[in-house]
N, C-alpha and C. Protein backbone atom coordinates (compact mmCIF):
# COMPACT_ATOMS: atom_id res chain seq x y z
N UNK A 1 62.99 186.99 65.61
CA UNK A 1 61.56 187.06 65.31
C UNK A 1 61.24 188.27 64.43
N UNK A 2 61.50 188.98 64.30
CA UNK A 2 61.94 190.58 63.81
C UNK A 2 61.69 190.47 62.15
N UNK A 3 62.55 189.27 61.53
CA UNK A 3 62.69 188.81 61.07
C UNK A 3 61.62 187.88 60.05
N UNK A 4 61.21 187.54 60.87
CA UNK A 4 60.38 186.38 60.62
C UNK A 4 59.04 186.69 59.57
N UNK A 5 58.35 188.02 59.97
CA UNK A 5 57.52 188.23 58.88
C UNK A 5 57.48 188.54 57.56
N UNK A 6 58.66 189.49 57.22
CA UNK A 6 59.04 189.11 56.19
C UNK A 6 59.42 187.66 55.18
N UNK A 7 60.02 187.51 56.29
CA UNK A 7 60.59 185.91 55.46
C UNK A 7 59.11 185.19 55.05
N UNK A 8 58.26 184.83 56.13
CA UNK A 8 56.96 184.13 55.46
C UNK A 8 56.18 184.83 54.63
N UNK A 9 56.03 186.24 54.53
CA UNK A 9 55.78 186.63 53.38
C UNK A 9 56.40 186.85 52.03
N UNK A 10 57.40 186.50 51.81
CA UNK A 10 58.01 186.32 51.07
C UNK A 10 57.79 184.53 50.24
N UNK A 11 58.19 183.80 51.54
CA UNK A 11 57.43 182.44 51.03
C UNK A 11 56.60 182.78 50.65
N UNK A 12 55.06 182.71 51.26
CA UNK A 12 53.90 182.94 50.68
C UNK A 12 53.87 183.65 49.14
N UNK A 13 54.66 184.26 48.77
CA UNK A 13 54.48 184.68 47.69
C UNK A 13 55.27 183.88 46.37
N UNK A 14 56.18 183.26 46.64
CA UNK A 14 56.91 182.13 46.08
C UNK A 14 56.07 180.98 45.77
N UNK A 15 55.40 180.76 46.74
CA UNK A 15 54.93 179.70 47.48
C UNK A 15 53.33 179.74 46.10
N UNK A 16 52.82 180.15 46.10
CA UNK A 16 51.69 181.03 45.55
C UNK A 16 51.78 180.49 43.92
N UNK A 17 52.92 180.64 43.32
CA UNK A 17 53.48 180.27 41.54
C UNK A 17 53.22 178.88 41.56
N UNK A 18 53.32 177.50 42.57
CA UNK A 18 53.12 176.58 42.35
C UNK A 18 53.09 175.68 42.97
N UNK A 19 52.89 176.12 44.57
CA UNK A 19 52.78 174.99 45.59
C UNK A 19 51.63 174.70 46.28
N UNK A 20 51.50 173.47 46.84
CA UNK A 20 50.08 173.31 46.92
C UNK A 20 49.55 174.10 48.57
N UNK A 21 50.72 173.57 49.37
CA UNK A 21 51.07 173.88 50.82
C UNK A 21 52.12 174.30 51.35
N UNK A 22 52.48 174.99 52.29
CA UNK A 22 53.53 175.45 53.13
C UNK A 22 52.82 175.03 54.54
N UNK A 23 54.08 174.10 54.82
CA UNK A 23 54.12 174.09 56.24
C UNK A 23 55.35 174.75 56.96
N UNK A 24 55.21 175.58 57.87
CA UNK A 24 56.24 176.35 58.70
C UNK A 24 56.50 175.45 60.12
N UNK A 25 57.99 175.16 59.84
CA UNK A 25 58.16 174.46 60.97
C UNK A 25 59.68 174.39 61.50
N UNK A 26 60.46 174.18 62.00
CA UNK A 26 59.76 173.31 63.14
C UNK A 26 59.67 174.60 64.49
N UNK A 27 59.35 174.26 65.23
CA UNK A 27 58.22 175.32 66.58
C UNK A 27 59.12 176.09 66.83
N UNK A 28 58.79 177.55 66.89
CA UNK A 28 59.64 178.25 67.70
C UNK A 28 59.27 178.55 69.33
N UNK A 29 60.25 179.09 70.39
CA UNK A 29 59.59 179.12 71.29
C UNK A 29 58.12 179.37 71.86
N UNK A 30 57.84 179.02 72.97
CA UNK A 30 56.28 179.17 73.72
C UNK A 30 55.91 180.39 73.91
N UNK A 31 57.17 180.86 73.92
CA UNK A 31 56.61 182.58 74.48
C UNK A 31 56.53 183.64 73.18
N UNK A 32 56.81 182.25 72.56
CA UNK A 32 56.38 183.94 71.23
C UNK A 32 54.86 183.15 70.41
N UNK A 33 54.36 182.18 71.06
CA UNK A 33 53.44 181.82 70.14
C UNK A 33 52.57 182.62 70.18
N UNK A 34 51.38 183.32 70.76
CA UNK A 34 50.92 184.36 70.53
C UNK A 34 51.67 185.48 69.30
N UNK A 35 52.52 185.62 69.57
CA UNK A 35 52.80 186.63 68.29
C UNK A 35 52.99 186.19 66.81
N UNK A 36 53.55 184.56 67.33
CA UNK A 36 53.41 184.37 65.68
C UNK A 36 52.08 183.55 65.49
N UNK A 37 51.05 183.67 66.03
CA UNK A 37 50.00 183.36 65.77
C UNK A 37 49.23 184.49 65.07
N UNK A 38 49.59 186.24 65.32
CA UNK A 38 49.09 186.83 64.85
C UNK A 38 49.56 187.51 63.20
N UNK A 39 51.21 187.38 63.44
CA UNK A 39 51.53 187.09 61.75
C UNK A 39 50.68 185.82 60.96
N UNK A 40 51.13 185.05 61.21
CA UNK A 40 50.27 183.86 60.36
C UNK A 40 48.44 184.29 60.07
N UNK A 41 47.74 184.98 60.94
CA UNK A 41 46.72 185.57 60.34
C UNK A 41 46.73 187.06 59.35
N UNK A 42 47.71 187.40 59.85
CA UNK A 42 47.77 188.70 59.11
C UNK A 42 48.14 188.17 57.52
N UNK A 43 48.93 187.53 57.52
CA UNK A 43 49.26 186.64 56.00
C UNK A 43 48.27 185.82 55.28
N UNK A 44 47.36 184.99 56.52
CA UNK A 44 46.37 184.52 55.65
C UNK A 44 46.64 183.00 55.90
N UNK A 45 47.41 182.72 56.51
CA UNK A 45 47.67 181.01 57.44
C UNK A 45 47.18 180.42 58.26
N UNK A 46 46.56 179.28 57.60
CA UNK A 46 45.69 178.46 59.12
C UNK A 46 46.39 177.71 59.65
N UNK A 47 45.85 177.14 60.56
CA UNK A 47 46.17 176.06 61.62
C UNK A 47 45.97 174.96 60.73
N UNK A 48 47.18 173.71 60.71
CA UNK A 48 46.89 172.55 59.95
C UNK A 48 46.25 171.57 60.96
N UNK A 49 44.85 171.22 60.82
CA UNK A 49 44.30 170.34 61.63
C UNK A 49 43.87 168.90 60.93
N UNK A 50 45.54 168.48 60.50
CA UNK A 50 45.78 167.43 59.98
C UNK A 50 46.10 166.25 60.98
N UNK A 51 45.54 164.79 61.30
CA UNK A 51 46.42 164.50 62.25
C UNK A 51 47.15 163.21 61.74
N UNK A 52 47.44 163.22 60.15
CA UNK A 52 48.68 162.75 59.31
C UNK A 52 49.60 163.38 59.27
N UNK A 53 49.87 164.69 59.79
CA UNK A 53 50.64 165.70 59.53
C UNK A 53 51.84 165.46 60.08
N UNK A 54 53.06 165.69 59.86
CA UNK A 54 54.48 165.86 60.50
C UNK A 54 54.36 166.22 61.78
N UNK A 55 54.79 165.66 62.88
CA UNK A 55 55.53 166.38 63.84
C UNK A 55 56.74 166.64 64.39
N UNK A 56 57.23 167.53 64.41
CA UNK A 56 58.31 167.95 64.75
C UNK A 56 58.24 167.95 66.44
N UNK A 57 59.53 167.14 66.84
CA UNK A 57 59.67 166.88 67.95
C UNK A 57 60.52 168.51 68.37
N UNK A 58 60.05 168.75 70.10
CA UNK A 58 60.49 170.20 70.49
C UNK A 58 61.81 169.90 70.79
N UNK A 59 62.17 168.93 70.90
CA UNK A 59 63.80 169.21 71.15
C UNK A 59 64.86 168.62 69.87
N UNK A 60 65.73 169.30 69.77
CA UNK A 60 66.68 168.25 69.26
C UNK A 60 68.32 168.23 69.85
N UNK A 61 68.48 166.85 69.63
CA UNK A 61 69.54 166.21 70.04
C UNK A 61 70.99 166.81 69.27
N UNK A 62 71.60 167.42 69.59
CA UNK A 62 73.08 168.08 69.09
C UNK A 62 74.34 167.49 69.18
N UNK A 63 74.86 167.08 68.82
CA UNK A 63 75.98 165.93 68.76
C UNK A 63 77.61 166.87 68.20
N UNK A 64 78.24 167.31 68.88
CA UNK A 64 79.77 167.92 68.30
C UNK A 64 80.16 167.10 67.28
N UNK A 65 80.39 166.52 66.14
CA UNK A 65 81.17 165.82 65.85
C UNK A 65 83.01 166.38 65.58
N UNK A 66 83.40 166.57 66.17
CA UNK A 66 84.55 166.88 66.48
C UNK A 66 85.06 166.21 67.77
N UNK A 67 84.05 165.92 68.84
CA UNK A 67 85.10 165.39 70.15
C UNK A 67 85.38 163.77 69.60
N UNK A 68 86.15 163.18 70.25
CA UNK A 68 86.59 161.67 69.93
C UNK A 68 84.94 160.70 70.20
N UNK A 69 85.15 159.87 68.65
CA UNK A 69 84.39 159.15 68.87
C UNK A 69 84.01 158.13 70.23
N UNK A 70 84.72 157.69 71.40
CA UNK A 70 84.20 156.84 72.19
C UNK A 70 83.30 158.34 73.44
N UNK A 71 83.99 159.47 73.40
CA UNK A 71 82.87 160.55 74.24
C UNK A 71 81.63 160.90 73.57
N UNK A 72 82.13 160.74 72.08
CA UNK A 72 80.58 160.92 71.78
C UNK A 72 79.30 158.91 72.13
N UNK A 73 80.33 158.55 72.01
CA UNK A 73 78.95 157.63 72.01
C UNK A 73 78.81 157.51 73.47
N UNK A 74 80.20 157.74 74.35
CA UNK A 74 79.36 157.75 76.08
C UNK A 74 78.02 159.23 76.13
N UNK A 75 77.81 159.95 75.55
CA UNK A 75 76.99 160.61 75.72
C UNK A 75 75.69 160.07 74.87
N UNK A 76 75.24 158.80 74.54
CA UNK A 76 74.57 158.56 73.92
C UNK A 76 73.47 157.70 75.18
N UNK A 77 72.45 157.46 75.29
CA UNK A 77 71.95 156.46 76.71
C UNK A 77 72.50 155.06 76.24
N UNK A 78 72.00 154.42 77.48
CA UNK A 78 72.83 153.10 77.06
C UNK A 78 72.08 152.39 76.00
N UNK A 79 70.92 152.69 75.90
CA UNK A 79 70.21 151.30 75.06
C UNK A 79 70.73 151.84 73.32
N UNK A 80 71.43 153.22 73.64
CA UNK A 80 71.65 153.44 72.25
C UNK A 80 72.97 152.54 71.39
N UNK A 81 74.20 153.22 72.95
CA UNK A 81 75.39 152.43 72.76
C UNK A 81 75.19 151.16 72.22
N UNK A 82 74.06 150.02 73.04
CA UNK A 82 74.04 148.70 72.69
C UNK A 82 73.86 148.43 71.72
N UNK A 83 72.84 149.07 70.91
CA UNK A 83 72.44 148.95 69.46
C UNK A 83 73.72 149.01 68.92
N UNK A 84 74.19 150.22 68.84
CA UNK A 84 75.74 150.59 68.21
C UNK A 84 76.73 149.07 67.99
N UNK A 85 77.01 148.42 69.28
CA UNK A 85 77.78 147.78 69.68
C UNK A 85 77.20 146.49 69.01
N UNK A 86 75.84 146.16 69.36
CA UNK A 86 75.67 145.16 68.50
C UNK A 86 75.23 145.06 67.32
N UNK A 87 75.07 146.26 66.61
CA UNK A 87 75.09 146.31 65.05
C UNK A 87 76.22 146.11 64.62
N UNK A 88 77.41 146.51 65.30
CA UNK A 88 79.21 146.07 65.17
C UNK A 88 79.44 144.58 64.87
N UNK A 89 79.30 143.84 65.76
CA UNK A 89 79.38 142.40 66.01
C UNK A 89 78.46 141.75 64.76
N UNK A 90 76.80 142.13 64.69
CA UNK A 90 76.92 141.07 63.83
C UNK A 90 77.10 141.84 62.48
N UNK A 91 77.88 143.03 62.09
CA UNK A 91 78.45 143.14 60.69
C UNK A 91 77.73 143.80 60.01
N UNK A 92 76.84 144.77 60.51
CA UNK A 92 76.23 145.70 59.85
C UNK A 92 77.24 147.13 58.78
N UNK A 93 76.94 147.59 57.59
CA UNK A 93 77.97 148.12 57.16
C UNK A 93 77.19 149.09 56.76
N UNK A 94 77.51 150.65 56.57
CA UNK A 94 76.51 151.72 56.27
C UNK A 94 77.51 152.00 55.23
N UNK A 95 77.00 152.62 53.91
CA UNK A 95 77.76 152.99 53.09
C UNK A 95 77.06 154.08 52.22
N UNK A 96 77.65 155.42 52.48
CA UNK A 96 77.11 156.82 51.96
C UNK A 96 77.13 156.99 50.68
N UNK A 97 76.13 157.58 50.09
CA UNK A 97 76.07 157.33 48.50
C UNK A 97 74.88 158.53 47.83
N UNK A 98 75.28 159.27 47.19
CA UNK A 98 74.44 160.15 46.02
C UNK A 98 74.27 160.26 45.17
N UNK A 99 73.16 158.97 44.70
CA UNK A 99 73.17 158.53 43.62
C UNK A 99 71.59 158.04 43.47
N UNK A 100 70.88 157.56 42.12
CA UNK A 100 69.51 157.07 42.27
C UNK A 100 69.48 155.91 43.19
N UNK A 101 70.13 154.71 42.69
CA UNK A 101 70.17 153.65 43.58
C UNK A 101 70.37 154.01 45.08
N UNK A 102 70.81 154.68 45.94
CA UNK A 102 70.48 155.06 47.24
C UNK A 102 69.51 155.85 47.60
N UNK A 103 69.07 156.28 46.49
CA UNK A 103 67.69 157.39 46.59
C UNK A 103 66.35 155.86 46.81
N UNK A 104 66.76 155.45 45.94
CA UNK A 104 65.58 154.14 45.85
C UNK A 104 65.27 153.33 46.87
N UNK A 105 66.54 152.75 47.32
CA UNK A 105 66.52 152.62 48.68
C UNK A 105 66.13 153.07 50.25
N UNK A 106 66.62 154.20 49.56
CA UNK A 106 65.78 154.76 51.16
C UNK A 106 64.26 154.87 50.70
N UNK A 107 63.80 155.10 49.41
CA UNK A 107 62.49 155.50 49.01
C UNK A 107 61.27 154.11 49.53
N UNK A 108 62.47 153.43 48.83
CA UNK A 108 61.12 151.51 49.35
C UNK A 108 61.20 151.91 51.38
N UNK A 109 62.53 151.67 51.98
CA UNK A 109 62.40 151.24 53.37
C UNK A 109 61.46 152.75 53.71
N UNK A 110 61.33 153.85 53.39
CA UNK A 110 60.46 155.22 53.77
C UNK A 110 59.28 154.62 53.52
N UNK A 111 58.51 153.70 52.48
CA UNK A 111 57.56 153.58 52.41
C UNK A 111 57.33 152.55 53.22
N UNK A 112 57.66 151.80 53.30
CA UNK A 112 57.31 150.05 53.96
C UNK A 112 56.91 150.80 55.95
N UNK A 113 58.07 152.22 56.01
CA UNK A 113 57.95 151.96 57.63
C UNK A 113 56.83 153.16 57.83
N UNK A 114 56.64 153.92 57.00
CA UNK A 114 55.88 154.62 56.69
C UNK A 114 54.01 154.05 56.72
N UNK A 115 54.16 153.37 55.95
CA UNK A 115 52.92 153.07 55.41
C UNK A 115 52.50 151.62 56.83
N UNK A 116 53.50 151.08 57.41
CA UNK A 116 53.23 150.16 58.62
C UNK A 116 52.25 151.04 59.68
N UNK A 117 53.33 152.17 59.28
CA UNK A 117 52.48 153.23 60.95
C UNK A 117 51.43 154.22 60.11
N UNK A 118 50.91 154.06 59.49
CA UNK A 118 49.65 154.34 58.59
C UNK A 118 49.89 155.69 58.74
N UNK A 119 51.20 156.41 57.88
CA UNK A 119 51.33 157.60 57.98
C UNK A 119 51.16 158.43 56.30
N UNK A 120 51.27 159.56 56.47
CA UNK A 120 51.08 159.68 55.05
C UNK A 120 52.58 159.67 54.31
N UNK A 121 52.23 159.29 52.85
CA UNK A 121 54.00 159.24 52.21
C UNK A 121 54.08 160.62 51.38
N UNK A 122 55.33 160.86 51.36
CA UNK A 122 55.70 162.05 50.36
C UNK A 122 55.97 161.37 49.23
N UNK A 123 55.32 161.62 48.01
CA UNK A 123 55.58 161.44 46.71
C UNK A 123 56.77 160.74 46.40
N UNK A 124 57.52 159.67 45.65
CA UNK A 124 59.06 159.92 45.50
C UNK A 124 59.27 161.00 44.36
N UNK A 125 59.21 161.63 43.88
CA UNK A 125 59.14 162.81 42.65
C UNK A 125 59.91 164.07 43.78
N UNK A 126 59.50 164.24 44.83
CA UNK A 126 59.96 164.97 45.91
C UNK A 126 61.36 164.87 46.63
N UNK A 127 61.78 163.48 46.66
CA UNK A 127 62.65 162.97 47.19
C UNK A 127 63.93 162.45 46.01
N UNK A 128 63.41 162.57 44.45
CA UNK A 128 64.17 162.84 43.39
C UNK A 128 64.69 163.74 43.12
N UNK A 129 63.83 165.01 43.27
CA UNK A 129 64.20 166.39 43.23
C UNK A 129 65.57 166.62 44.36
N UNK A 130 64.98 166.55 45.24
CA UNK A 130 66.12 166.77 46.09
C UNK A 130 67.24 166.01 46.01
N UNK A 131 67.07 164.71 45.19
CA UNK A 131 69.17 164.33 44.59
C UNK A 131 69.12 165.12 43.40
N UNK A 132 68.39 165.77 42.56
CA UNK A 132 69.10 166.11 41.75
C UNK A 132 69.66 167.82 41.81
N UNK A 133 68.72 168.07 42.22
CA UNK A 133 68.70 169.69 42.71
C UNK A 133 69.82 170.17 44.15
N UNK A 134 69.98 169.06 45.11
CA UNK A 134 70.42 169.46 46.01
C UNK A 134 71.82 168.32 46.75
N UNK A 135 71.27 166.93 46.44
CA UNK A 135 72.08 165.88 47.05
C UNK A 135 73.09 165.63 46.00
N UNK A 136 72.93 165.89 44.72
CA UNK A 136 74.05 165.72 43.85
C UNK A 136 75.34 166.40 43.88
N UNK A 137 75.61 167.09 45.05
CA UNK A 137 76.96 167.40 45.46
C UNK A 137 77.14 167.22 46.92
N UNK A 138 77.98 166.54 46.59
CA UNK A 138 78.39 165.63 48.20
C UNK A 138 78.31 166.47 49.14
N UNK A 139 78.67 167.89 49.12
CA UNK A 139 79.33 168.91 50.49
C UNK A 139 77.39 169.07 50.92
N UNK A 140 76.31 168.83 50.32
CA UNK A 140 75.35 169.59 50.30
C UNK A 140 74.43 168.34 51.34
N UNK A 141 75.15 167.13 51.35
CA UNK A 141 74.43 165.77 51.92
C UNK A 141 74.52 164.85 51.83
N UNK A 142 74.29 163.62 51.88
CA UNK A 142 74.32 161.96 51.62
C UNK A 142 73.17 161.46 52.20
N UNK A 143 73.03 160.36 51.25
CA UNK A 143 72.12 159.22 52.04
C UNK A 143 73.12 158.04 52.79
N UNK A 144 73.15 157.48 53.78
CA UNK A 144 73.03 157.02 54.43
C UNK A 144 72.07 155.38 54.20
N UNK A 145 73.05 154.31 53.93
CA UNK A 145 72.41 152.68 53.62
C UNK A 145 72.81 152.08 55.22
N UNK A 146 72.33 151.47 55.55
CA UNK A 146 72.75 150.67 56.64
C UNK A 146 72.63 148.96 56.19
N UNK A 147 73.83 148.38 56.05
CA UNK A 147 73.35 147.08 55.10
C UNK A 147 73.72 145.58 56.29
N UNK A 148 73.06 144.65 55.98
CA UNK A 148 73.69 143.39 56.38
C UNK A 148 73.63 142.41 55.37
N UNK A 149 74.59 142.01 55.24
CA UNK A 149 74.88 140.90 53.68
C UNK A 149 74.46 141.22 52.44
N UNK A 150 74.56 142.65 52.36
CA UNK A 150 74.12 143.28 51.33
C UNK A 150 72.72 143.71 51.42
N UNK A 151 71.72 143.42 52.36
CA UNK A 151 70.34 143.66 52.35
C UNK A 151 70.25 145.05 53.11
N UNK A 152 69.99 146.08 52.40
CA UNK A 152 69.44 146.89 52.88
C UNK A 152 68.87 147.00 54.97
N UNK A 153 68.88 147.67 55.44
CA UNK A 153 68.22 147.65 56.69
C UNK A 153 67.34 148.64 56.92
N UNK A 154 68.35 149.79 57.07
CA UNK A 154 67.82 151.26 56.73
C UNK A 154 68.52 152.07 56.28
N UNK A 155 68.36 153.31 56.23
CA UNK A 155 68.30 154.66 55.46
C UNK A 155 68.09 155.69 55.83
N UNK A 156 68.90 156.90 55.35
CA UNK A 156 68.71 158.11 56.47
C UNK A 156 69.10 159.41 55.12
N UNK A 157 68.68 160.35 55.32
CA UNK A 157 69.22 161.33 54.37
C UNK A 157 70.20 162.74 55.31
N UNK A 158 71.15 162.68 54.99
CA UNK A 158 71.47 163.88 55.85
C UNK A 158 72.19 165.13 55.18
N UNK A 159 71.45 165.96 55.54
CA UNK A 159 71.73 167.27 54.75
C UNK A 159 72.72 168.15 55.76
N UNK A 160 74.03 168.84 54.95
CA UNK A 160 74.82 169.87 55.43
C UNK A 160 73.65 171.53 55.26
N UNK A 161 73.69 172.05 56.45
CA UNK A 161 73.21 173.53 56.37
C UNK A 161 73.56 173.92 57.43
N UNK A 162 74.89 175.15 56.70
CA UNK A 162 75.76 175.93 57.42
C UNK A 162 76.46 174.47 58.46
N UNK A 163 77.06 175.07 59.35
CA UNK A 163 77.16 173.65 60.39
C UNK A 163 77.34 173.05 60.87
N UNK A 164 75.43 173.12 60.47
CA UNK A 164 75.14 171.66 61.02
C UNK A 164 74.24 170.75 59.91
N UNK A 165 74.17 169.33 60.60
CA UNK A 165 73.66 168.41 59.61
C UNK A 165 72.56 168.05 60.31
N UNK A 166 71.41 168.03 59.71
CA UNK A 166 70.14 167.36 60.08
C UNK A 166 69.82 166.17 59.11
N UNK A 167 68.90 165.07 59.26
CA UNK A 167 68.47 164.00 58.61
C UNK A 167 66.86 164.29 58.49
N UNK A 168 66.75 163.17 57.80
CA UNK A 168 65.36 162.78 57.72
C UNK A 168 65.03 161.39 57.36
């Protein structure tokens, strides 16, 4: 935490040359919210009382990928395994790719599931940038196709930092 004010002031000042918004996320603990409630005023940061806005779920799920694949998926609940198991059977095939055509792909299925749950969309101009600036070297991420008979299903982006890998 020590830490921390600097760093957002530093954003903020980056941030300032040409962005419209900064959102700081995802939550740090409960017991420091009071304190970083009082940096964020000292900087000049409101509360986003958006309720299109992102949420970041408080936990996340951590996965070794190093132990053998059948312990990792027993640590998965069951209704997950099943999915697993029966996306197997009827022939589902995921195939990793950093390239426009997988950018596009995930860009239509982001919008279609997006725009179902009447959420807001990120630009694709945003999601270009980031293959060209960042996904255009494999060690840095992949997208993620999930296909059946060639049709698209879904899509996932997953980024290496330090690691670990997070998606979106």
């Amino acid at each position: 935490l020590a830490d921390y004010e600097p760093a957002l002031s530093y954003l903020d000042r980056w941030a300032a040359r040409d962005a419209v918004r900064v959102d700081v996320g995802p939550r740090l603990p409960l017991e420091s919210h009071d304190q970083l409630l009082d940096i964020h005023r000292r900087l000049g940061f409101a509360a986003l009382n958006d309720p299109n806005a992102p949420f970041y779920p408080e936990e996340t799920a951590l996965v070794d990928l190093r132990r053998p694949e059948t312990d990792i998926l027993m640590s998965f609940r069951y209704t997950t395994r099943y999915e697993v198991r029966r996306a197997e059977k009827k022939g589902v095939n995921v195939r990793f790719v950093n390239d426009a055509e997988g950018m596009a792909i995930f860009y239509e299925l982001y919008m279609k599931h997006n725009f179902s749950h009447m959420r807001r969309l990120i630009e694709k101009r945003f999601f270009d940038l980031m293959l060209s600036r960042f996904l255009h070297d494999p060690r840095n991420g992949v997208i993620a196709v999930a296909e059946l008979e060639g049709r698209p299903l879904s899509a996932a982006i997953y980024f290496r930092i330090g690691t670990m890998v997070r998606y979106r």
